[in-house]
PDB file of N, CA and C in Angstrom:
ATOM      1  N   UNK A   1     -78.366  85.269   1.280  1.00  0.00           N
ATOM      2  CA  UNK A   1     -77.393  84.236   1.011  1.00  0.00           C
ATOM      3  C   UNK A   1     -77.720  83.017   1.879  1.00  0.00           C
ATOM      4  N   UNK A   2     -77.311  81.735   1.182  1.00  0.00           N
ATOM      5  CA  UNK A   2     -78.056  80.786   1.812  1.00  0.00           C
ATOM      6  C   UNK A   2     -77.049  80.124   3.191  1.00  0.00           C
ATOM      7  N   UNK A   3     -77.159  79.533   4.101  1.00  0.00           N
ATOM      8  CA  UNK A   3     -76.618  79.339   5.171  1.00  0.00           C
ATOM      9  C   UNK A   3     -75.607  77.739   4.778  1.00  0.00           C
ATOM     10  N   UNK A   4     -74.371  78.224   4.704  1.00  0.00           N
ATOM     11  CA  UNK A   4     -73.602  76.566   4.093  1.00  0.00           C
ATOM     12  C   UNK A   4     -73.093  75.948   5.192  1.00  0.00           C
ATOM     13  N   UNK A   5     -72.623  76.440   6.039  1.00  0.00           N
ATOM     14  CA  UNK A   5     -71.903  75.912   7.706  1.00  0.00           C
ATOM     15  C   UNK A   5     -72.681  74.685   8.077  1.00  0.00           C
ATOM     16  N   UNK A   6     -72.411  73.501   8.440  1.00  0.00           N
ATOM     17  CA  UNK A   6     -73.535  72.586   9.076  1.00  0.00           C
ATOM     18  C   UNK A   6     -72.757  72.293   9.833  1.00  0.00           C
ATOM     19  N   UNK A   7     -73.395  71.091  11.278  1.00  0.00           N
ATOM     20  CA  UNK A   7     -72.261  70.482  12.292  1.00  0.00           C
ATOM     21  C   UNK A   7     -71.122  69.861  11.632  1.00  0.00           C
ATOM     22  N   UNK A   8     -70.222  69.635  12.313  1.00  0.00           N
ATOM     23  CA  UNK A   8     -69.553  68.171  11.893  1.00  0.00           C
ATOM     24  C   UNK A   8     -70.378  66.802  11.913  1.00  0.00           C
ATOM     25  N   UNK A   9     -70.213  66.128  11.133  1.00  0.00           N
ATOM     26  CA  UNK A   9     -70.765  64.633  11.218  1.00  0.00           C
ATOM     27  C   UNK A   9     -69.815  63.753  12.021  1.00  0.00           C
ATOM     28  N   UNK A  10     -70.190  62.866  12.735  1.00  0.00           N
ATOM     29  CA  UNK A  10     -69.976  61.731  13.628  1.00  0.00           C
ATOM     30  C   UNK A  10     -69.946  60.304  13.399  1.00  0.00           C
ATOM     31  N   UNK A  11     -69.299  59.378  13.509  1.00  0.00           N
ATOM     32  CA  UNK A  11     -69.557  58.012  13.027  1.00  0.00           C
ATOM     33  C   UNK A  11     -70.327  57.498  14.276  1.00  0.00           C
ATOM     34  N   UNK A  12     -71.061  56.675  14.115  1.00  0.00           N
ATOM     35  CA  UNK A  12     -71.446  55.874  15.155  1.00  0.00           C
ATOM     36  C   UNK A  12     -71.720  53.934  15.022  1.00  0.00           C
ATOM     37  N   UNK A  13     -71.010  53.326  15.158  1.00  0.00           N
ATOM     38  CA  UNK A  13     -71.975  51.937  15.273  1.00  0.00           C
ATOM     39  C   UNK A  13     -73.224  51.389  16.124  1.00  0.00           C
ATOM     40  N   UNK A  14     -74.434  51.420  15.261  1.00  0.00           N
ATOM     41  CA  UNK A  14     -75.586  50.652  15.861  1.00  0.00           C
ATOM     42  C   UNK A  14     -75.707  49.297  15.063  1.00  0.00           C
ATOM     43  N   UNK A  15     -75.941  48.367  16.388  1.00  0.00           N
ATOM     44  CA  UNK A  15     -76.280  47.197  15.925  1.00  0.00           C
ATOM     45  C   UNK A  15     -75.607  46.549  14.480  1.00  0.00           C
ATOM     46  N   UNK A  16     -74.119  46.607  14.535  1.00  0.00           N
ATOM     47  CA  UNK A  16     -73.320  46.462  13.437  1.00  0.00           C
ATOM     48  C   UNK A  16     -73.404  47.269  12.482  1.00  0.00           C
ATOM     49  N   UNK A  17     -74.384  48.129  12.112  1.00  0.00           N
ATOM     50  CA  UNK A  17     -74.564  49.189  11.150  1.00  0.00           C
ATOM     51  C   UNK A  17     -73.845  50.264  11.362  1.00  0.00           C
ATOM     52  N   UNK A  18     -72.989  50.951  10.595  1.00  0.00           N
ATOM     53  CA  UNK A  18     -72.743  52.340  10.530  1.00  0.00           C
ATOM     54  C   UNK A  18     -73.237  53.258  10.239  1.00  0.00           C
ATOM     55  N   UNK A  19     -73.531  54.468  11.168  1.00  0.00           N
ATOM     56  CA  UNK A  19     -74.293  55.676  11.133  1.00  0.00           C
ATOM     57  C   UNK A  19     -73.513  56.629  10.963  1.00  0.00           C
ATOM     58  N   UNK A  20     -74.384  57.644  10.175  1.00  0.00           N
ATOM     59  CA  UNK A  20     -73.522  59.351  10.569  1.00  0.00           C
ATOM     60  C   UNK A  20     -74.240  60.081  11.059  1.00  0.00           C
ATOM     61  N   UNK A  21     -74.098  60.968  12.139  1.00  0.00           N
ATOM     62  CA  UNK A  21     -74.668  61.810  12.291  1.00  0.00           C
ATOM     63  C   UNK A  21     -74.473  63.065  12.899  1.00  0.00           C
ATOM     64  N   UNK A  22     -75.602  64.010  13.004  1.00  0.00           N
ATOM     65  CA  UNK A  22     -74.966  65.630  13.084  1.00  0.00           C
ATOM     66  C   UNK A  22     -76.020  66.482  14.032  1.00  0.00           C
ATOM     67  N   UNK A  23     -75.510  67.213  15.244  1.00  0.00           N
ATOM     68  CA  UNK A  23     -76.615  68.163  15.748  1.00  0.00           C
ATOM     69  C   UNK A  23     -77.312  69.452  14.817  1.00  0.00           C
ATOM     70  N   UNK A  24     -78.279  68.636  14.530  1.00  0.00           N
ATOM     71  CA  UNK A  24     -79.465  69.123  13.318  1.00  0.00           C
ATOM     72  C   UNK A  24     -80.099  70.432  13.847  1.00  0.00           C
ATOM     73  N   UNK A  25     -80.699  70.809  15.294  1.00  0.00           N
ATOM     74  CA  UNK A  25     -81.052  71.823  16.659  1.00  0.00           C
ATOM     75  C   UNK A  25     -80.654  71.828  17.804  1.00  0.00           C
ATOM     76  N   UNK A  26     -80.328  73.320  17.989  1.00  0.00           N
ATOM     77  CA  UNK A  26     -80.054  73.471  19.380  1.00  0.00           C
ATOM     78  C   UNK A  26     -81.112  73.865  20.067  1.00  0.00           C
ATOM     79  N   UNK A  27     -81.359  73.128  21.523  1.00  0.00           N
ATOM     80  CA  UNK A  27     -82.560  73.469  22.491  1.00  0.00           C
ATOM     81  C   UNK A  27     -82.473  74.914  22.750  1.00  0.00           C
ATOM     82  N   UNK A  28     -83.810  75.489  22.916  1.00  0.00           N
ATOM     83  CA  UNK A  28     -83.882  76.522  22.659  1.00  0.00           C
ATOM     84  C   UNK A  28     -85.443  77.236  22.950  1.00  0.00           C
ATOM     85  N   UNK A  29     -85.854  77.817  22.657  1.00  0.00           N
ATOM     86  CA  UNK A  29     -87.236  78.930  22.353  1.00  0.00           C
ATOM     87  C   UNK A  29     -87.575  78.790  21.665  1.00  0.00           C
ATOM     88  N   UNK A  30     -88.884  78.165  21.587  1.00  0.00           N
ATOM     89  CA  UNK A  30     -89.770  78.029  20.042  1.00  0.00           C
ATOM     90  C   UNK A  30     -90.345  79.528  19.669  1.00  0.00           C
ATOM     91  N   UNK A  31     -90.733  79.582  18.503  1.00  0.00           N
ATOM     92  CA  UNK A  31     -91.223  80.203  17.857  1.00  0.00           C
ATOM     93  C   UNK A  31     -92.176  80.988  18.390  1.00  0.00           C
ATOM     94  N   UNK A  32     -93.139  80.127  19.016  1.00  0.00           N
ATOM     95  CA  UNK A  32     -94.184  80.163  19.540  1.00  0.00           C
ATOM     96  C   UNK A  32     -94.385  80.762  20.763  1.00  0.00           C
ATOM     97  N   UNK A  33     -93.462  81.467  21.539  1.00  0.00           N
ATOM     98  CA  UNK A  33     -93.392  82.139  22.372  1.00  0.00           C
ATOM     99  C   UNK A  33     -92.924  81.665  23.508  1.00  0.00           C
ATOM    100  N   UNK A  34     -93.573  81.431  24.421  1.00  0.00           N
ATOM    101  CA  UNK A  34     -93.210  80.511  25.823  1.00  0.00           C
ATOM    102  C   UNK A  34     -92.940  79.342  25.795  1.00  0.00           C
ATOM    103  N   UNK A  35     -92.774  78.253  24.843  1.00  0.00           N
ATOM    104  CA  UNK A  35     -93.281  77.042  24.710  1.00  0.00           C
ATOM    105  C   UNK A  35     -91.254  76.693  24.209  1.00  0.00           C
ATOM    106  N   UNK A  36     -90.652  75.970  24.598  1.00  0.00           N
ATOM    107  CA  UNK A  36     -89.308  75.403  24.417  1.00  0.00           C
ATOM    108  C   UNK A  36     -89.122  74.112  23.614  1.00  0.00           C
ATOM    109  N   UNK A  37     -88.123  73.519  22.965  1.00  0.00           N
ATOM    110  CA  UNK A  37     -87.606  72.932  21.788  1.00  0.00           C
ATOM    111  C   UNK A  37     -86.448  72.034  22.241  1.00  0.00           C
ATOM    112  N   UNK A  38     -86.752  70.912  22.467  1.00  0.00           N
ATOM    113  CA  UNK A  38     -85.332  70.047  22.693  1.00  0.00           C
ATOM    114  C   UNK A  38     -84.401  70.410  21.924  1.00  0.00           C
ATOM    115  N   UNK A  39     -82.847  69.811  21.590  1.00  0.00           N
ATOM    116  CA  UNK A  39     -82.408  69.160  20.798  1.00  0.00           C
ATOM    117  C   UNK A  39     -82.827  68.603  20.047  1.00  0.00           C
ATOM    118  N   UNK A  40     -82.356  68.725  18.581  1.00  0.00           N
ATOM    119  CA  UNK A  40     -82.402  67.097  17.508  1.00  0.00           C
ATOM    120  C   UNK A  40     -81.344  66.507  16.473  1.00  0.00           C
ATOM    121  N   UNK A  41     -81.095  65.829  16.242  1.00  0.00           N
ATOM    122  CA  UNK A  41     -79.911  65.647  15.922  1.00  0.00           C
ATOM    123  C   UNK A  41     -80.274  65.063  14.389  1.00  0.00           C
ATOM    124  N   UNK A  42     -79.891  64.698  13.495  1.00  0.00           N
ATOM    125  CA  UNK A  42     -79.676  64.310  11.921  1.00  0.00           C
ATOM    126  C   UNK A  42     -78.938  62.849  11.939  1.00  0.00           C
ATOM    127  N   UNK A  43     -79.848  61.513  11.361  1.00  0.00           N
ATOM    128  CA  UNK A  43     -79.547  60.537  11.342  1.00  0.00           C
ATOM    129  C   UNK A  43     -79.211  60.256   9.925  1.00  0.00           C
ATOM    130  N   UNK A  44     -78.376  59.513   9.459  1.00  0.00           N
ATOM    131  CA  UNK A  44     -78.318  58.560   8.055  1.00  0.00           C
ATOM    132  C   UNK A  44     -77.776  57.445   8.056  1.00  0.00           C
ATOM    133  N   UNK A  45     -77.807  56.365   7.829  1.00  0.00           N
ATOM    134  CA  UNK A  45     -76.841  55.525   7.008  1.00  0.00           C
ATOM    135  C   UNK A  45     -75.926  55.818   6.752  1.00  0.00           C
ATOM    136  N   UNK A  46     -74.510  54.987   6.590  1.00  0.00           N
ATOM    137  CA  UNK A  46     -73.490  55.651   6.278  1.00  0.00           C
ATOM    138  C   UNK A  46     -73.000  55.403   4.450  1.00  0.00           C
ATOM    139  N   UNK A  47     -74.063  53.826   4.156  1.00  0.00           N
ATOM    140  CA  UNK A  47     -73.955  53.763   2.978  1.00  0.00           C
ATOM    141  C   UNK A  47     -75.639  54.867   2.093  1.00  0.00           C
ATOM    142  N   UNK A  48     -76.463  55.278   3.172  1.00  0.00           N
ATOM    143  CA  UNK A  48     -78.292  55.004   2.954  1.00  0.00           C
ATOM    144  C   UNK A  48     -78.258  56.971   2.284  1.00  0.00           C
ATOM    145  N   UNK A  49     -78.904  57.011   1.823  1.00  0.00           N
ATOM    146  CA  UNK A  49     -79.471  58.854   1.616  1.00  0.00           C
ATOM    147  C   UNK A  49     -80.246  59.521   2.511  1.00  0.00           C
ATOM    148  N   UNK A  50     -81.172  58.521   3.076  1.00  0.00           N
ATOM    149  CA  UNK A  50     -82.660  58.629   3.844  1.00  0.00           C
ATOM    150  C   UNK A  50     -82.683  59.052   5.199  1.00  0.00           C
ATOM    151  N   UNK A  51     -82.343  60.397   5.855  1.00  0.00           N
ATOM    152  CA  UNK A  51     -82.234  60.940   6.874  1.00  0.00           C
ATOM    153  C   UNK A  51     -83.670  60.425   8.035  1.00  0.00           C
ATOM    154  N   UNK A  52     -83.139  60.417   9.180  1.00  0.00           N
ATOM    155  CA  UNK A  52     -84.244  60.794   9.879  1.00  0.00           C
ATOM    156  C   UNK A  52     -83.426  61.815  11.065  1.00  0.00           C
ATOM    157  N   UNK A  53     -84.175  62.688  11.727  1.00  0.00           N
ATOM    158  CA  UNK A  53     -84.173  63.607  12.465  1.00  0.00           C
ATOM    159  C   UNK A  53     -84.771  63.518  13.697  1.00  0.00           C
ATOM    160  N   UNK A  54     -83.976  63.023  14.928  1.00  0.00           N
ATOM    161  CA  UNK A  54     -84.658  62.364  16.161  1.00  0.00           C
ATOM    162  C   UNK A  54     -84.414  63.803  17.104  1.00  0.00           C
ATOM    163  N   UNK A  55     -86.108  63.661  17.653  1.00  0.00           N
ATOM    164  CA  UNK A  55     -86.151  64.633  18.342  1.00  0.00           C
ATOM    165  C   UNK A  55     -86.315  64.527  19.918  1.00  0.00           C
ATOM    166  N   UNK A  56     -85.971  65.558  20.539  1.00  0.00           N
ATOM    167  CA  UNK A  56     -85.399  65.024  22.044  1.00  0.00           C
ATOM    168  C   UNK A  56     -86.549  66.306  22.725  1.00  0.00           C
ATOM    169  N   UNK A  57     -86.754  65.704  24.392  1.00  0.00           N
ATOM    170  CA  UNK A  57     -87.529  66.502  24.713  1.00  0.00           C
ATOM    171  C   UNK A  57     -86.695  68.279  25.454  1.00  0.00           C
ATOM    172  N   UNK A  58     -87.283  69.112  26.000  1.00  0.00           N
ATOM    173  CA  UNK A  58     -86.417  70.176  25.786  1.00  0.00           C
ATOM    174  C   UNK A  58     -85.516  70.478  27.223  1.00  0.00           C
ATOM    175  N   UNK A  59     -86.272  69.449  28.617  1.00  0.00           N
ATOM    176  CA  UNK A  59     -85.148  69.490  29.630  1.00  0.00           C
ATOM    177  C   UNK A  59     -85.068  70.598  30.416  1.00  0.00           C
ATOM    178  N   UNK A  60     -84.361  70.850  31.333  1.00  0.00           N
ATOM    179  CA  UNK A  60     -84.588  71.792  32.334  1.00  0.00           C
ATOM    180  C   UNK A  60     -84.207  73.410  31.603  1.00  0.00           C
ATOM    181  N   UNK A  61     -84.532  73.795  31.865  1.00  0.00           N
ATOM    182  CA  UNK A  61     -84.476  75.835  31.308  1.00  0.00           C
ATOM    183  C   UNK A  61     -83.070  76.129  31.436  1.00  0.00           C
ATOM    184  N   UNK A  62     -82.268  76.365  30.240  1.00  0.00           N
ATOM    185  CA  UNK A  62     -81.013  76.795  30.655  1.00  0.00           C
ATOM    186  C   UNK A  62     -80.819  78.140  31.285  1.00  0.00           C
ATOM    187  N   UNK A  63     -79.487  78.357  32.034  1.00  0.00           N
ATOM    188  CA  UNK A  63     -79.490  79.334  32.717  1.00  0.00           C
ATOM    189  C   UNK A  63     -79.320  80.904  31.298  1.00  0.00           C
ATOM    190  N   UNK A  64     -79.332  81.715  31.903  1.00  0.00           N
ATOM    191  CA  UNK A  64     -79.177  83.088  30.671  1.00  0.00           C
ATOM    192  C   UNK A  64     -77.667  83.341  30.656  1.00  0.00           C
ATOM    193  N   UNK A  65     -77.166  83.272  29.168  1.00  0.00           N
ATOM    194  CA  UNK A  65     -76.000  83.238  28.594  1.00  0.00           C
ATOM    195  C   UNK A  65     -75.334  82.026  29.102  1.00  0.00           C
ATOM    196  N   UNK A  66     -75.944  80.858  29.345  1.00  0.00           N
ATOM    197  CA  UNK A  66     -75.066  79.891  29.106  1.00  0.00           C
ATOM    198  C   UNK A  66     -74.535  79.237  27.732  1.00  0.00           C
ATOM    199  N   UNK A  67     -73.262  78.782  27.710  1.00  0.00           N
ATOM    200  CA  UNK A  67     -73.071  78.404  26.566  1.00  0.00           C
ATOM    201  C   UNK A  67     -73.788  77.573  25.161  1.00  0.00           C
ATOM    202  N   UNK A  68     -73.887  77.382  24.320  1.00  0.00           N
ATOM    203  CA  UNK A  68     -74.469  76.546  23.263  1.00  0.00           C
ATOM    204  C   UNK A  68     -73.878  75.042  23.242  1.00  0.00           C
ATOM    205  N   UNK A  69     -74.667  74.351  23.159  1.00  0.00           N
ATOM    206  CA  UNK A  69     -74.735  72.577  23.036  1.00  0.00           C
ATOM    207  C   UNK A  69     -73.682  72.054  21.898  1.00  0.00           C
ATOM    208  N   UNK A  70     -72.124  71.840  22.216  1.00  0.00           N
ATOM    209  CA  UNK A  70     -71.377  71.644  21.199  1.00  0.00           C
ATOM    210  C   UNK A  70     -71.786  69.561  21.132  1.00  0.00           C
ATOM    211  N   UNK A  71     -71.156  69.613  19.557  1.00  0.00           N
ATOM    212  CA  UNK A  71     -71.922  67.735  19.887  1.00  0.00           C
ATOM    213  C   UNK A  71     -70.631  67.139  20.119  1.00  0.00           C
ATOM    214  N   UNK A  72     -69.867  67.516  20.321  1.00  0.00           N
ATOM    215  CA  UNK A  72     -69.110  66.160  21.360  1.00  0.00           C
ATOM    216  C   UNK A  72     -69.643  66.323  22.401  1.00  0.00           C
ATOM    217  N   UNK A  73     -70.314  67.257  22.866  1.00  0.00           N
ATOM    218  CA  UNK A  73     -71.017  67.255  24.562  1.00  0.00           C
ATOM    219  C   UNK A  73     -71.320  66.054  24.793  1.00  0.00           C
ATOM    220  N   UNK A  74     -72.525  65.656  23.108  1.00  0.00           N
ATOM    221  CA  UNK A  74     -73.377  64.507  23.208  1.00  0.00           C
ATOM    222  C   UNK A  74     -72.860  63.475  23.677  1.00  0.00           C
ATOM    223  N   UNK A  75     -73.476  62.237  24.597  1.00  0.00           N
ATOM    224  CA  UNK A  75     -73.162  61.122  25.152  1.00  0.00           C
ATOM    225  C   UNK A  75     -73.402  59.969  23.614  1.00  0.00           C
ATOM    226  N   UNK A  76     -72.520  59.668  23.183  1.00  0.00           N
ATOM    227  CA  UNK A  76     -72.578  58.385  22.726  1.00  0.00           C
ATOM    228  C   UNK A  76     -73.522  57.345  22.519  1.00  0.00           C
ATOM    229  N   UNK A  77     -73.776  57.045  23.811  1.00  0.00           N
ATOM    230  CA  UNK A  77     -74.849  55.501  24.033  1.00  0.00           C
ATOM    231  C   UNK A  77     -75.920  56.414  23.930  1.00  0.00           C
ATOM    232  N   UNK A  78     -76.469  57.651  23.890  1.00  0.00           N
ATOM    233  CA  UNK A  78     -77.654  58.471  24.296  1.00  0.00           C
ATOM    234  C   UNK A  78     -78.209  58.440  22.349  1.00  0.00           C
ATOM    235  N   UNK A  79     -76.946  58.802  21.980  1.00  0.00           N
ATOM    236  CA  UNK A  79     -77.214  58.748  19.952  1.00  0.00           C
ATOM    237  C   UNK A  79     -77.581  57.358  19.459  1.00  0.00           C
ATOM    238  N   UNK A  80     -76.481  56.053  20.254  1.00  0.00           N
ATOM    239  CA  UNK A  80     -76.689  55.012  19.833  1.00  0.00           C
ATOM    240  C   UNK A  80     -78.261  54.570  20.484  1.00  0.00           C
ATOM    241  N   UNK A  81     -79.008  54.787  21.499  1.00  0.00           N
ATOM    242  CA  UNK A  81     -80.015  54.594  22.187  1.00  0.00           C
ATOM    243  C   UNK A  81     -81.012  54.980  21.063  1.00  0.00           C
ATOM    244  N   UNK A  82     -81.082  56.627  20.538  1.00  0.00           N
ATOM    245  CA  UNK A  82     -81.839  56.926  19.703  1.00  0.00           C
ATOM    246  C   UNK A  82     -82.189  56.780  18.331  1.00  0.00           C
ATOM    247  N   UNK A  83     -81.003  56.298  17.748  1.00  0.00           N
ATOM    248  CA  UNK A  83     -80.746  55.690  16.290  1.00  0.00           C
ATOM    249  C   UNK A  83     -81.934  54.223  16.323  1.00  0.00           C
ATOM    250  N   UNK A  84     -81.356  52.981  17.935  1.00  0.00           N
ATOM    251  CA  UNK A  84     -81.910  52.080  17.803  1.00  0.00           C
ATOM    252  C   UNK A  84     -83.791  52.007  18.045  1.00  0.00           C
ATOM    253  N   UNK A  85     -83.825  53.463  18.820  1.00  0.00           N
ATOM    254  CA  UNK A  85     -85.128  53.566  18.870  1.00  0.00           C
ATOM    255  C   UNK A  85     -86.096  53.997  17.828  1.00  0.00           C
ATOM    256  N   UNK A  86     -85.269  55.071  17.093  1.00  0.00           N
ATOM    257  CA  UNK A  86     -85.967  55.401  15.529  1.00  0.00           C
ATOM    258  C   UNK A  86     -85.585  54.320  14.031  1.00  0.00           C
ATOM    259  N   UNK A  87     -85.475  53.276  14.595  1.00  0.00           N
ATOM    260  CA  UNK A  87     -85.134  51.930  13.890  1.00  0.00           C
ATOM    261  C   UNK A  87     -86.379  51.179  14.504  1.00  0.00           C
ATOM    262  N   UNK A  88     -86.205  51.002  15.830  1.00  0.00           N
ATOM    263  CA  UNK A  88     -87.983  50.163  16.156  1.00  0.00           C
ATOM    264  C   UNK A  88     -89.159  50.845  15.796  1.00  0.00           C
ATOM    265  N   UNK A  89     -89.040  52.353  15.586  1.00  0.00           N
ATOM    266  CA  UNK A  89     -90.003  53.095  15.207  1.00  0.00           C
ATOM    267  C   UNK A  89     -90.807  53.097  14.023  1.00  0.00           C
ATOM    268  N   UNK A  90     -90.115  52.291  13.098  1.00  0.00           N
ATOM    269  CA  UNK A  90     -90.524  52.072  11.635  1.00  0.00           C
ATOM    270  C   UNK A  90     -89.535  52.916  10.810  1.00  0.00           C
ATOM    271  N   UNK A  91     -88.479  53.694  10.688  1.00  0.00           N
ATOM    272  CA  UNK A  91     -87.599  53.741  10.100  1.00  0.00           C
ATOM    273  C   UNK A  91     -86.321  52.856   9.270  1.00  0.00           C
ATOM    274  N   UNK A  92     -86.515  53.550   8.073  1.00  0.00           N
ATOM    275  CA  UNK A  92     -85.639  52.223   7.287  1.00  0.00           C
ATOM    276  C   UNK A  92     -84.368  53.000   6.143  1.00  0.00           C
ATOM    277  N   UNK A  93     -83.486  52.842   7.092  1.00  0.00           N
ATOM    278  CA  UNK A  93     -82.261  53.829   6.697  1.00  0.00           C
ATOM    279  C   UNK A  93     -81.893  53.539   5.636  1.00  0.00           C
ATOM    280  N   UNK A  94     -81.791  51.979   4.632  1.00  0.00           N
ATOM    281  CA  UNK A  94     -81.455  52.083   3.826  1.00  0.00           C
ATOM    282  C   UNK A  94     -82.593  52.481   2.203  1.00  0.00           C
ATOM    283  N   UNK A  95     -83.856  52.948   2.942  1.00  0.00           N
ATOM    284  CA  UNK A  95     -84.784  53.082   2.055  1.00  0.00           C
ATOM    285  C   UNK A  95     -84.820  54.415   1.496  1.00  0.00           C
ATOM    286  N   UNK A  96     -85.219  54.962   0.095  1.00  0.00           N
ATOM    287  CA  UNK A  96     -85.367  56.324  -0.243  1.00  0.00           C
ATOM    288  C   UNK A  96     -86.624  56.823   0.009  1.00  0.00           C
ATOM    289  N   UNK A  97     -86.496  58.308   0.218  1.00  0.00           N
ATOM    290  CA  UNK A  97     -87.987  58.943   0.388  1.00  0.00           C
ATOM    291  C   UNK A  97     -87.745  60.136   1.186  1.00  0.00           C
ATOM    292  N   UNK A  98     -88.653  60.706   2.360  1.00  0.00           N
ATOM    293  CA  UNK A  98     -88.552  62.092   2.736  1.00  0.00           C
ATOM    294  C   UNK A  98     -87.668  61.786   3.875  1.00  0.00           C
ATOM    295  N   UNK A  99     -86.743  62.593   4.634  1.00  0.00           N
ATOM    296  CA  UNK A  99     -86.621  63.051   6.061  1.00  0.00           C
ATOM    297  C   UNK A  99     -87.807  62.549   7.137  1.00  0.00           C
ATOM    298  N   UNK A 100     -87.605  61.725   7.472  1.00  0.00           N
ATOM    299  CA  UNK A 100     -88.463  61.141   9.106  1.00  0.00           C
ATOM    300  C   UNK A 100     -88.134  61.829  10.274  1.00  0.00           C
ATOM    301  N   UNK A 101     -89.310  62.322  10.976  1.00  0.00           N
ATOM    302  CA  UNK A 101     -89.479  62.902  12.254  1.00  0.00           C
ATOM    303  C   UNK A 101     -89.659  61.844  13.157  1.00  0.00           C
ATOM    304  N   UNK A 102     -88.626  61.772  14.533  1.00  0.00           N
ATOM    305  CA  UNK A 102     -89.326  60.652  15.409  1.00  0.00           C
ATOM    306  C   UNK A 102     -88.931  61.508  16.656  1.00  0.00           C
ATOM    307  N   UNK A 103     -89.794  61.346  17.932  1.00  0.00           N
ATOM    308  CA  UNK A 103     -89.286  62.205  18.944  1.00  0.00           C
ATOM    309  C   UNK A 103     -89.399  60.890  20.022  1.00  0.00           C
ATOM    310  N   UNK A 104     -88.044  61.107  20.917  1.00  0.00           N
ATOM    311  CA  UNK A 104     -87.722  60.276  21.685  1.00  0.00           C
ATOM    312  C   UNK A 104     -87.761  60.934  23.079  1.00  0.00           C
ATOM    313  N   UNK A 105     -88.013  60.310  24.580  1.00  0.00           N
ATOM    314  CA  UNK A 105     -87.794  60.727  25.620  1.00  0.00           C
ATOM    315  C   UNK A 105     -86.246  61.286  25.908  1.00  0.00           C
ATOM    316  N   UNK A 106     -85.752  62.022  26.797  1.00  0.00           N
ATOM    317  CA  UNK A 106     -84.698  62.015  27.382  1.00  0.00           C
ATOM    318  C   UNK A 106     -83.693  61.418  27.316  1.00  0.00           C
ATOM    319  N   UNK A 107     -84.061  59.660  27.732  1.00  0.00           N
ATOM    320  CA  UNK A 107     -83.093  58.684  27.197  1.00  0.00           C
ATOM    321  C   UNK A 107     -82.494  58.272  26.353  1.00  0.00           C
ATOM    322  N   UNK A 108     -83.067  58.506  25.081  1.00  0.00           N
ATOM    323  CA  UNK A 108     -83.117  58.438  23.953  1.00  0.00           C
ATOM    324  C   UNK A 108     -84.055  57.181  23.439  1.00  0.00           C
ATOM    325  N   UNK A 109     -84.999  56.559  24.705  1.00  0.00           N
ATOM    326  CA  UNK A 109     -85.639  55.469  24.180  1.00  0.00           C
ATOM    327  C   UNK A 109     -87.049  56.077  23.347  1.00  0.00           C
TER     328      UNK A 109
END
């Protein structure tokens, strides 16, 4: 059965534009064995279809059984930081086409 649950979506204003967006991954354990997985979160337009998916680096080792990354955790200016950075990146929210990958530092620059 297929998985229907997703985050809640978020409004955000960048640069007069309205965004939505949603924690897309939780940091975590890659696949790959030893090797760890930031956060990433799910960008759109609020009028646009054209997702992009900004990826964050993976940050200090959480402790064992600490809780999971709820997104109001998320800081605000840290989403608005990364929206405006996967906008200088060559992303074009109101354009159609695939899901864009962009990975951002820490800051979200």
């Amino acid at each position: 059965m297929a998985r229907t649950k997703q985050s809640p979506e978020f409004q955000i204003e960048v640069g007069g534009e309205p965004y939505v967006w949603r924690l897309h991954r939780q940091p975590g354990w890659s696949s790959d064995g030893a090797e760890r997985h930031g956060m990433a979160i799910a960008v759109r337009h609020q009028e646009g279809q054209r997702e992009a998916v900004v990826e964050f680096p993976p940050g200090p080792q959480p402790r064992y059984g600490a809780p999971l990354l709820k997104p109001a955790q998320i800081a605000p200016e840290l989403v608005a930081r990364a929206i405006a950075s996967a906008v200088a990146a060559g992303w074009e929210p109101q354009s159609r086409g695939k899901t864009v990958a962009i990975v951002v530092d820490a800051s979200g620059g």
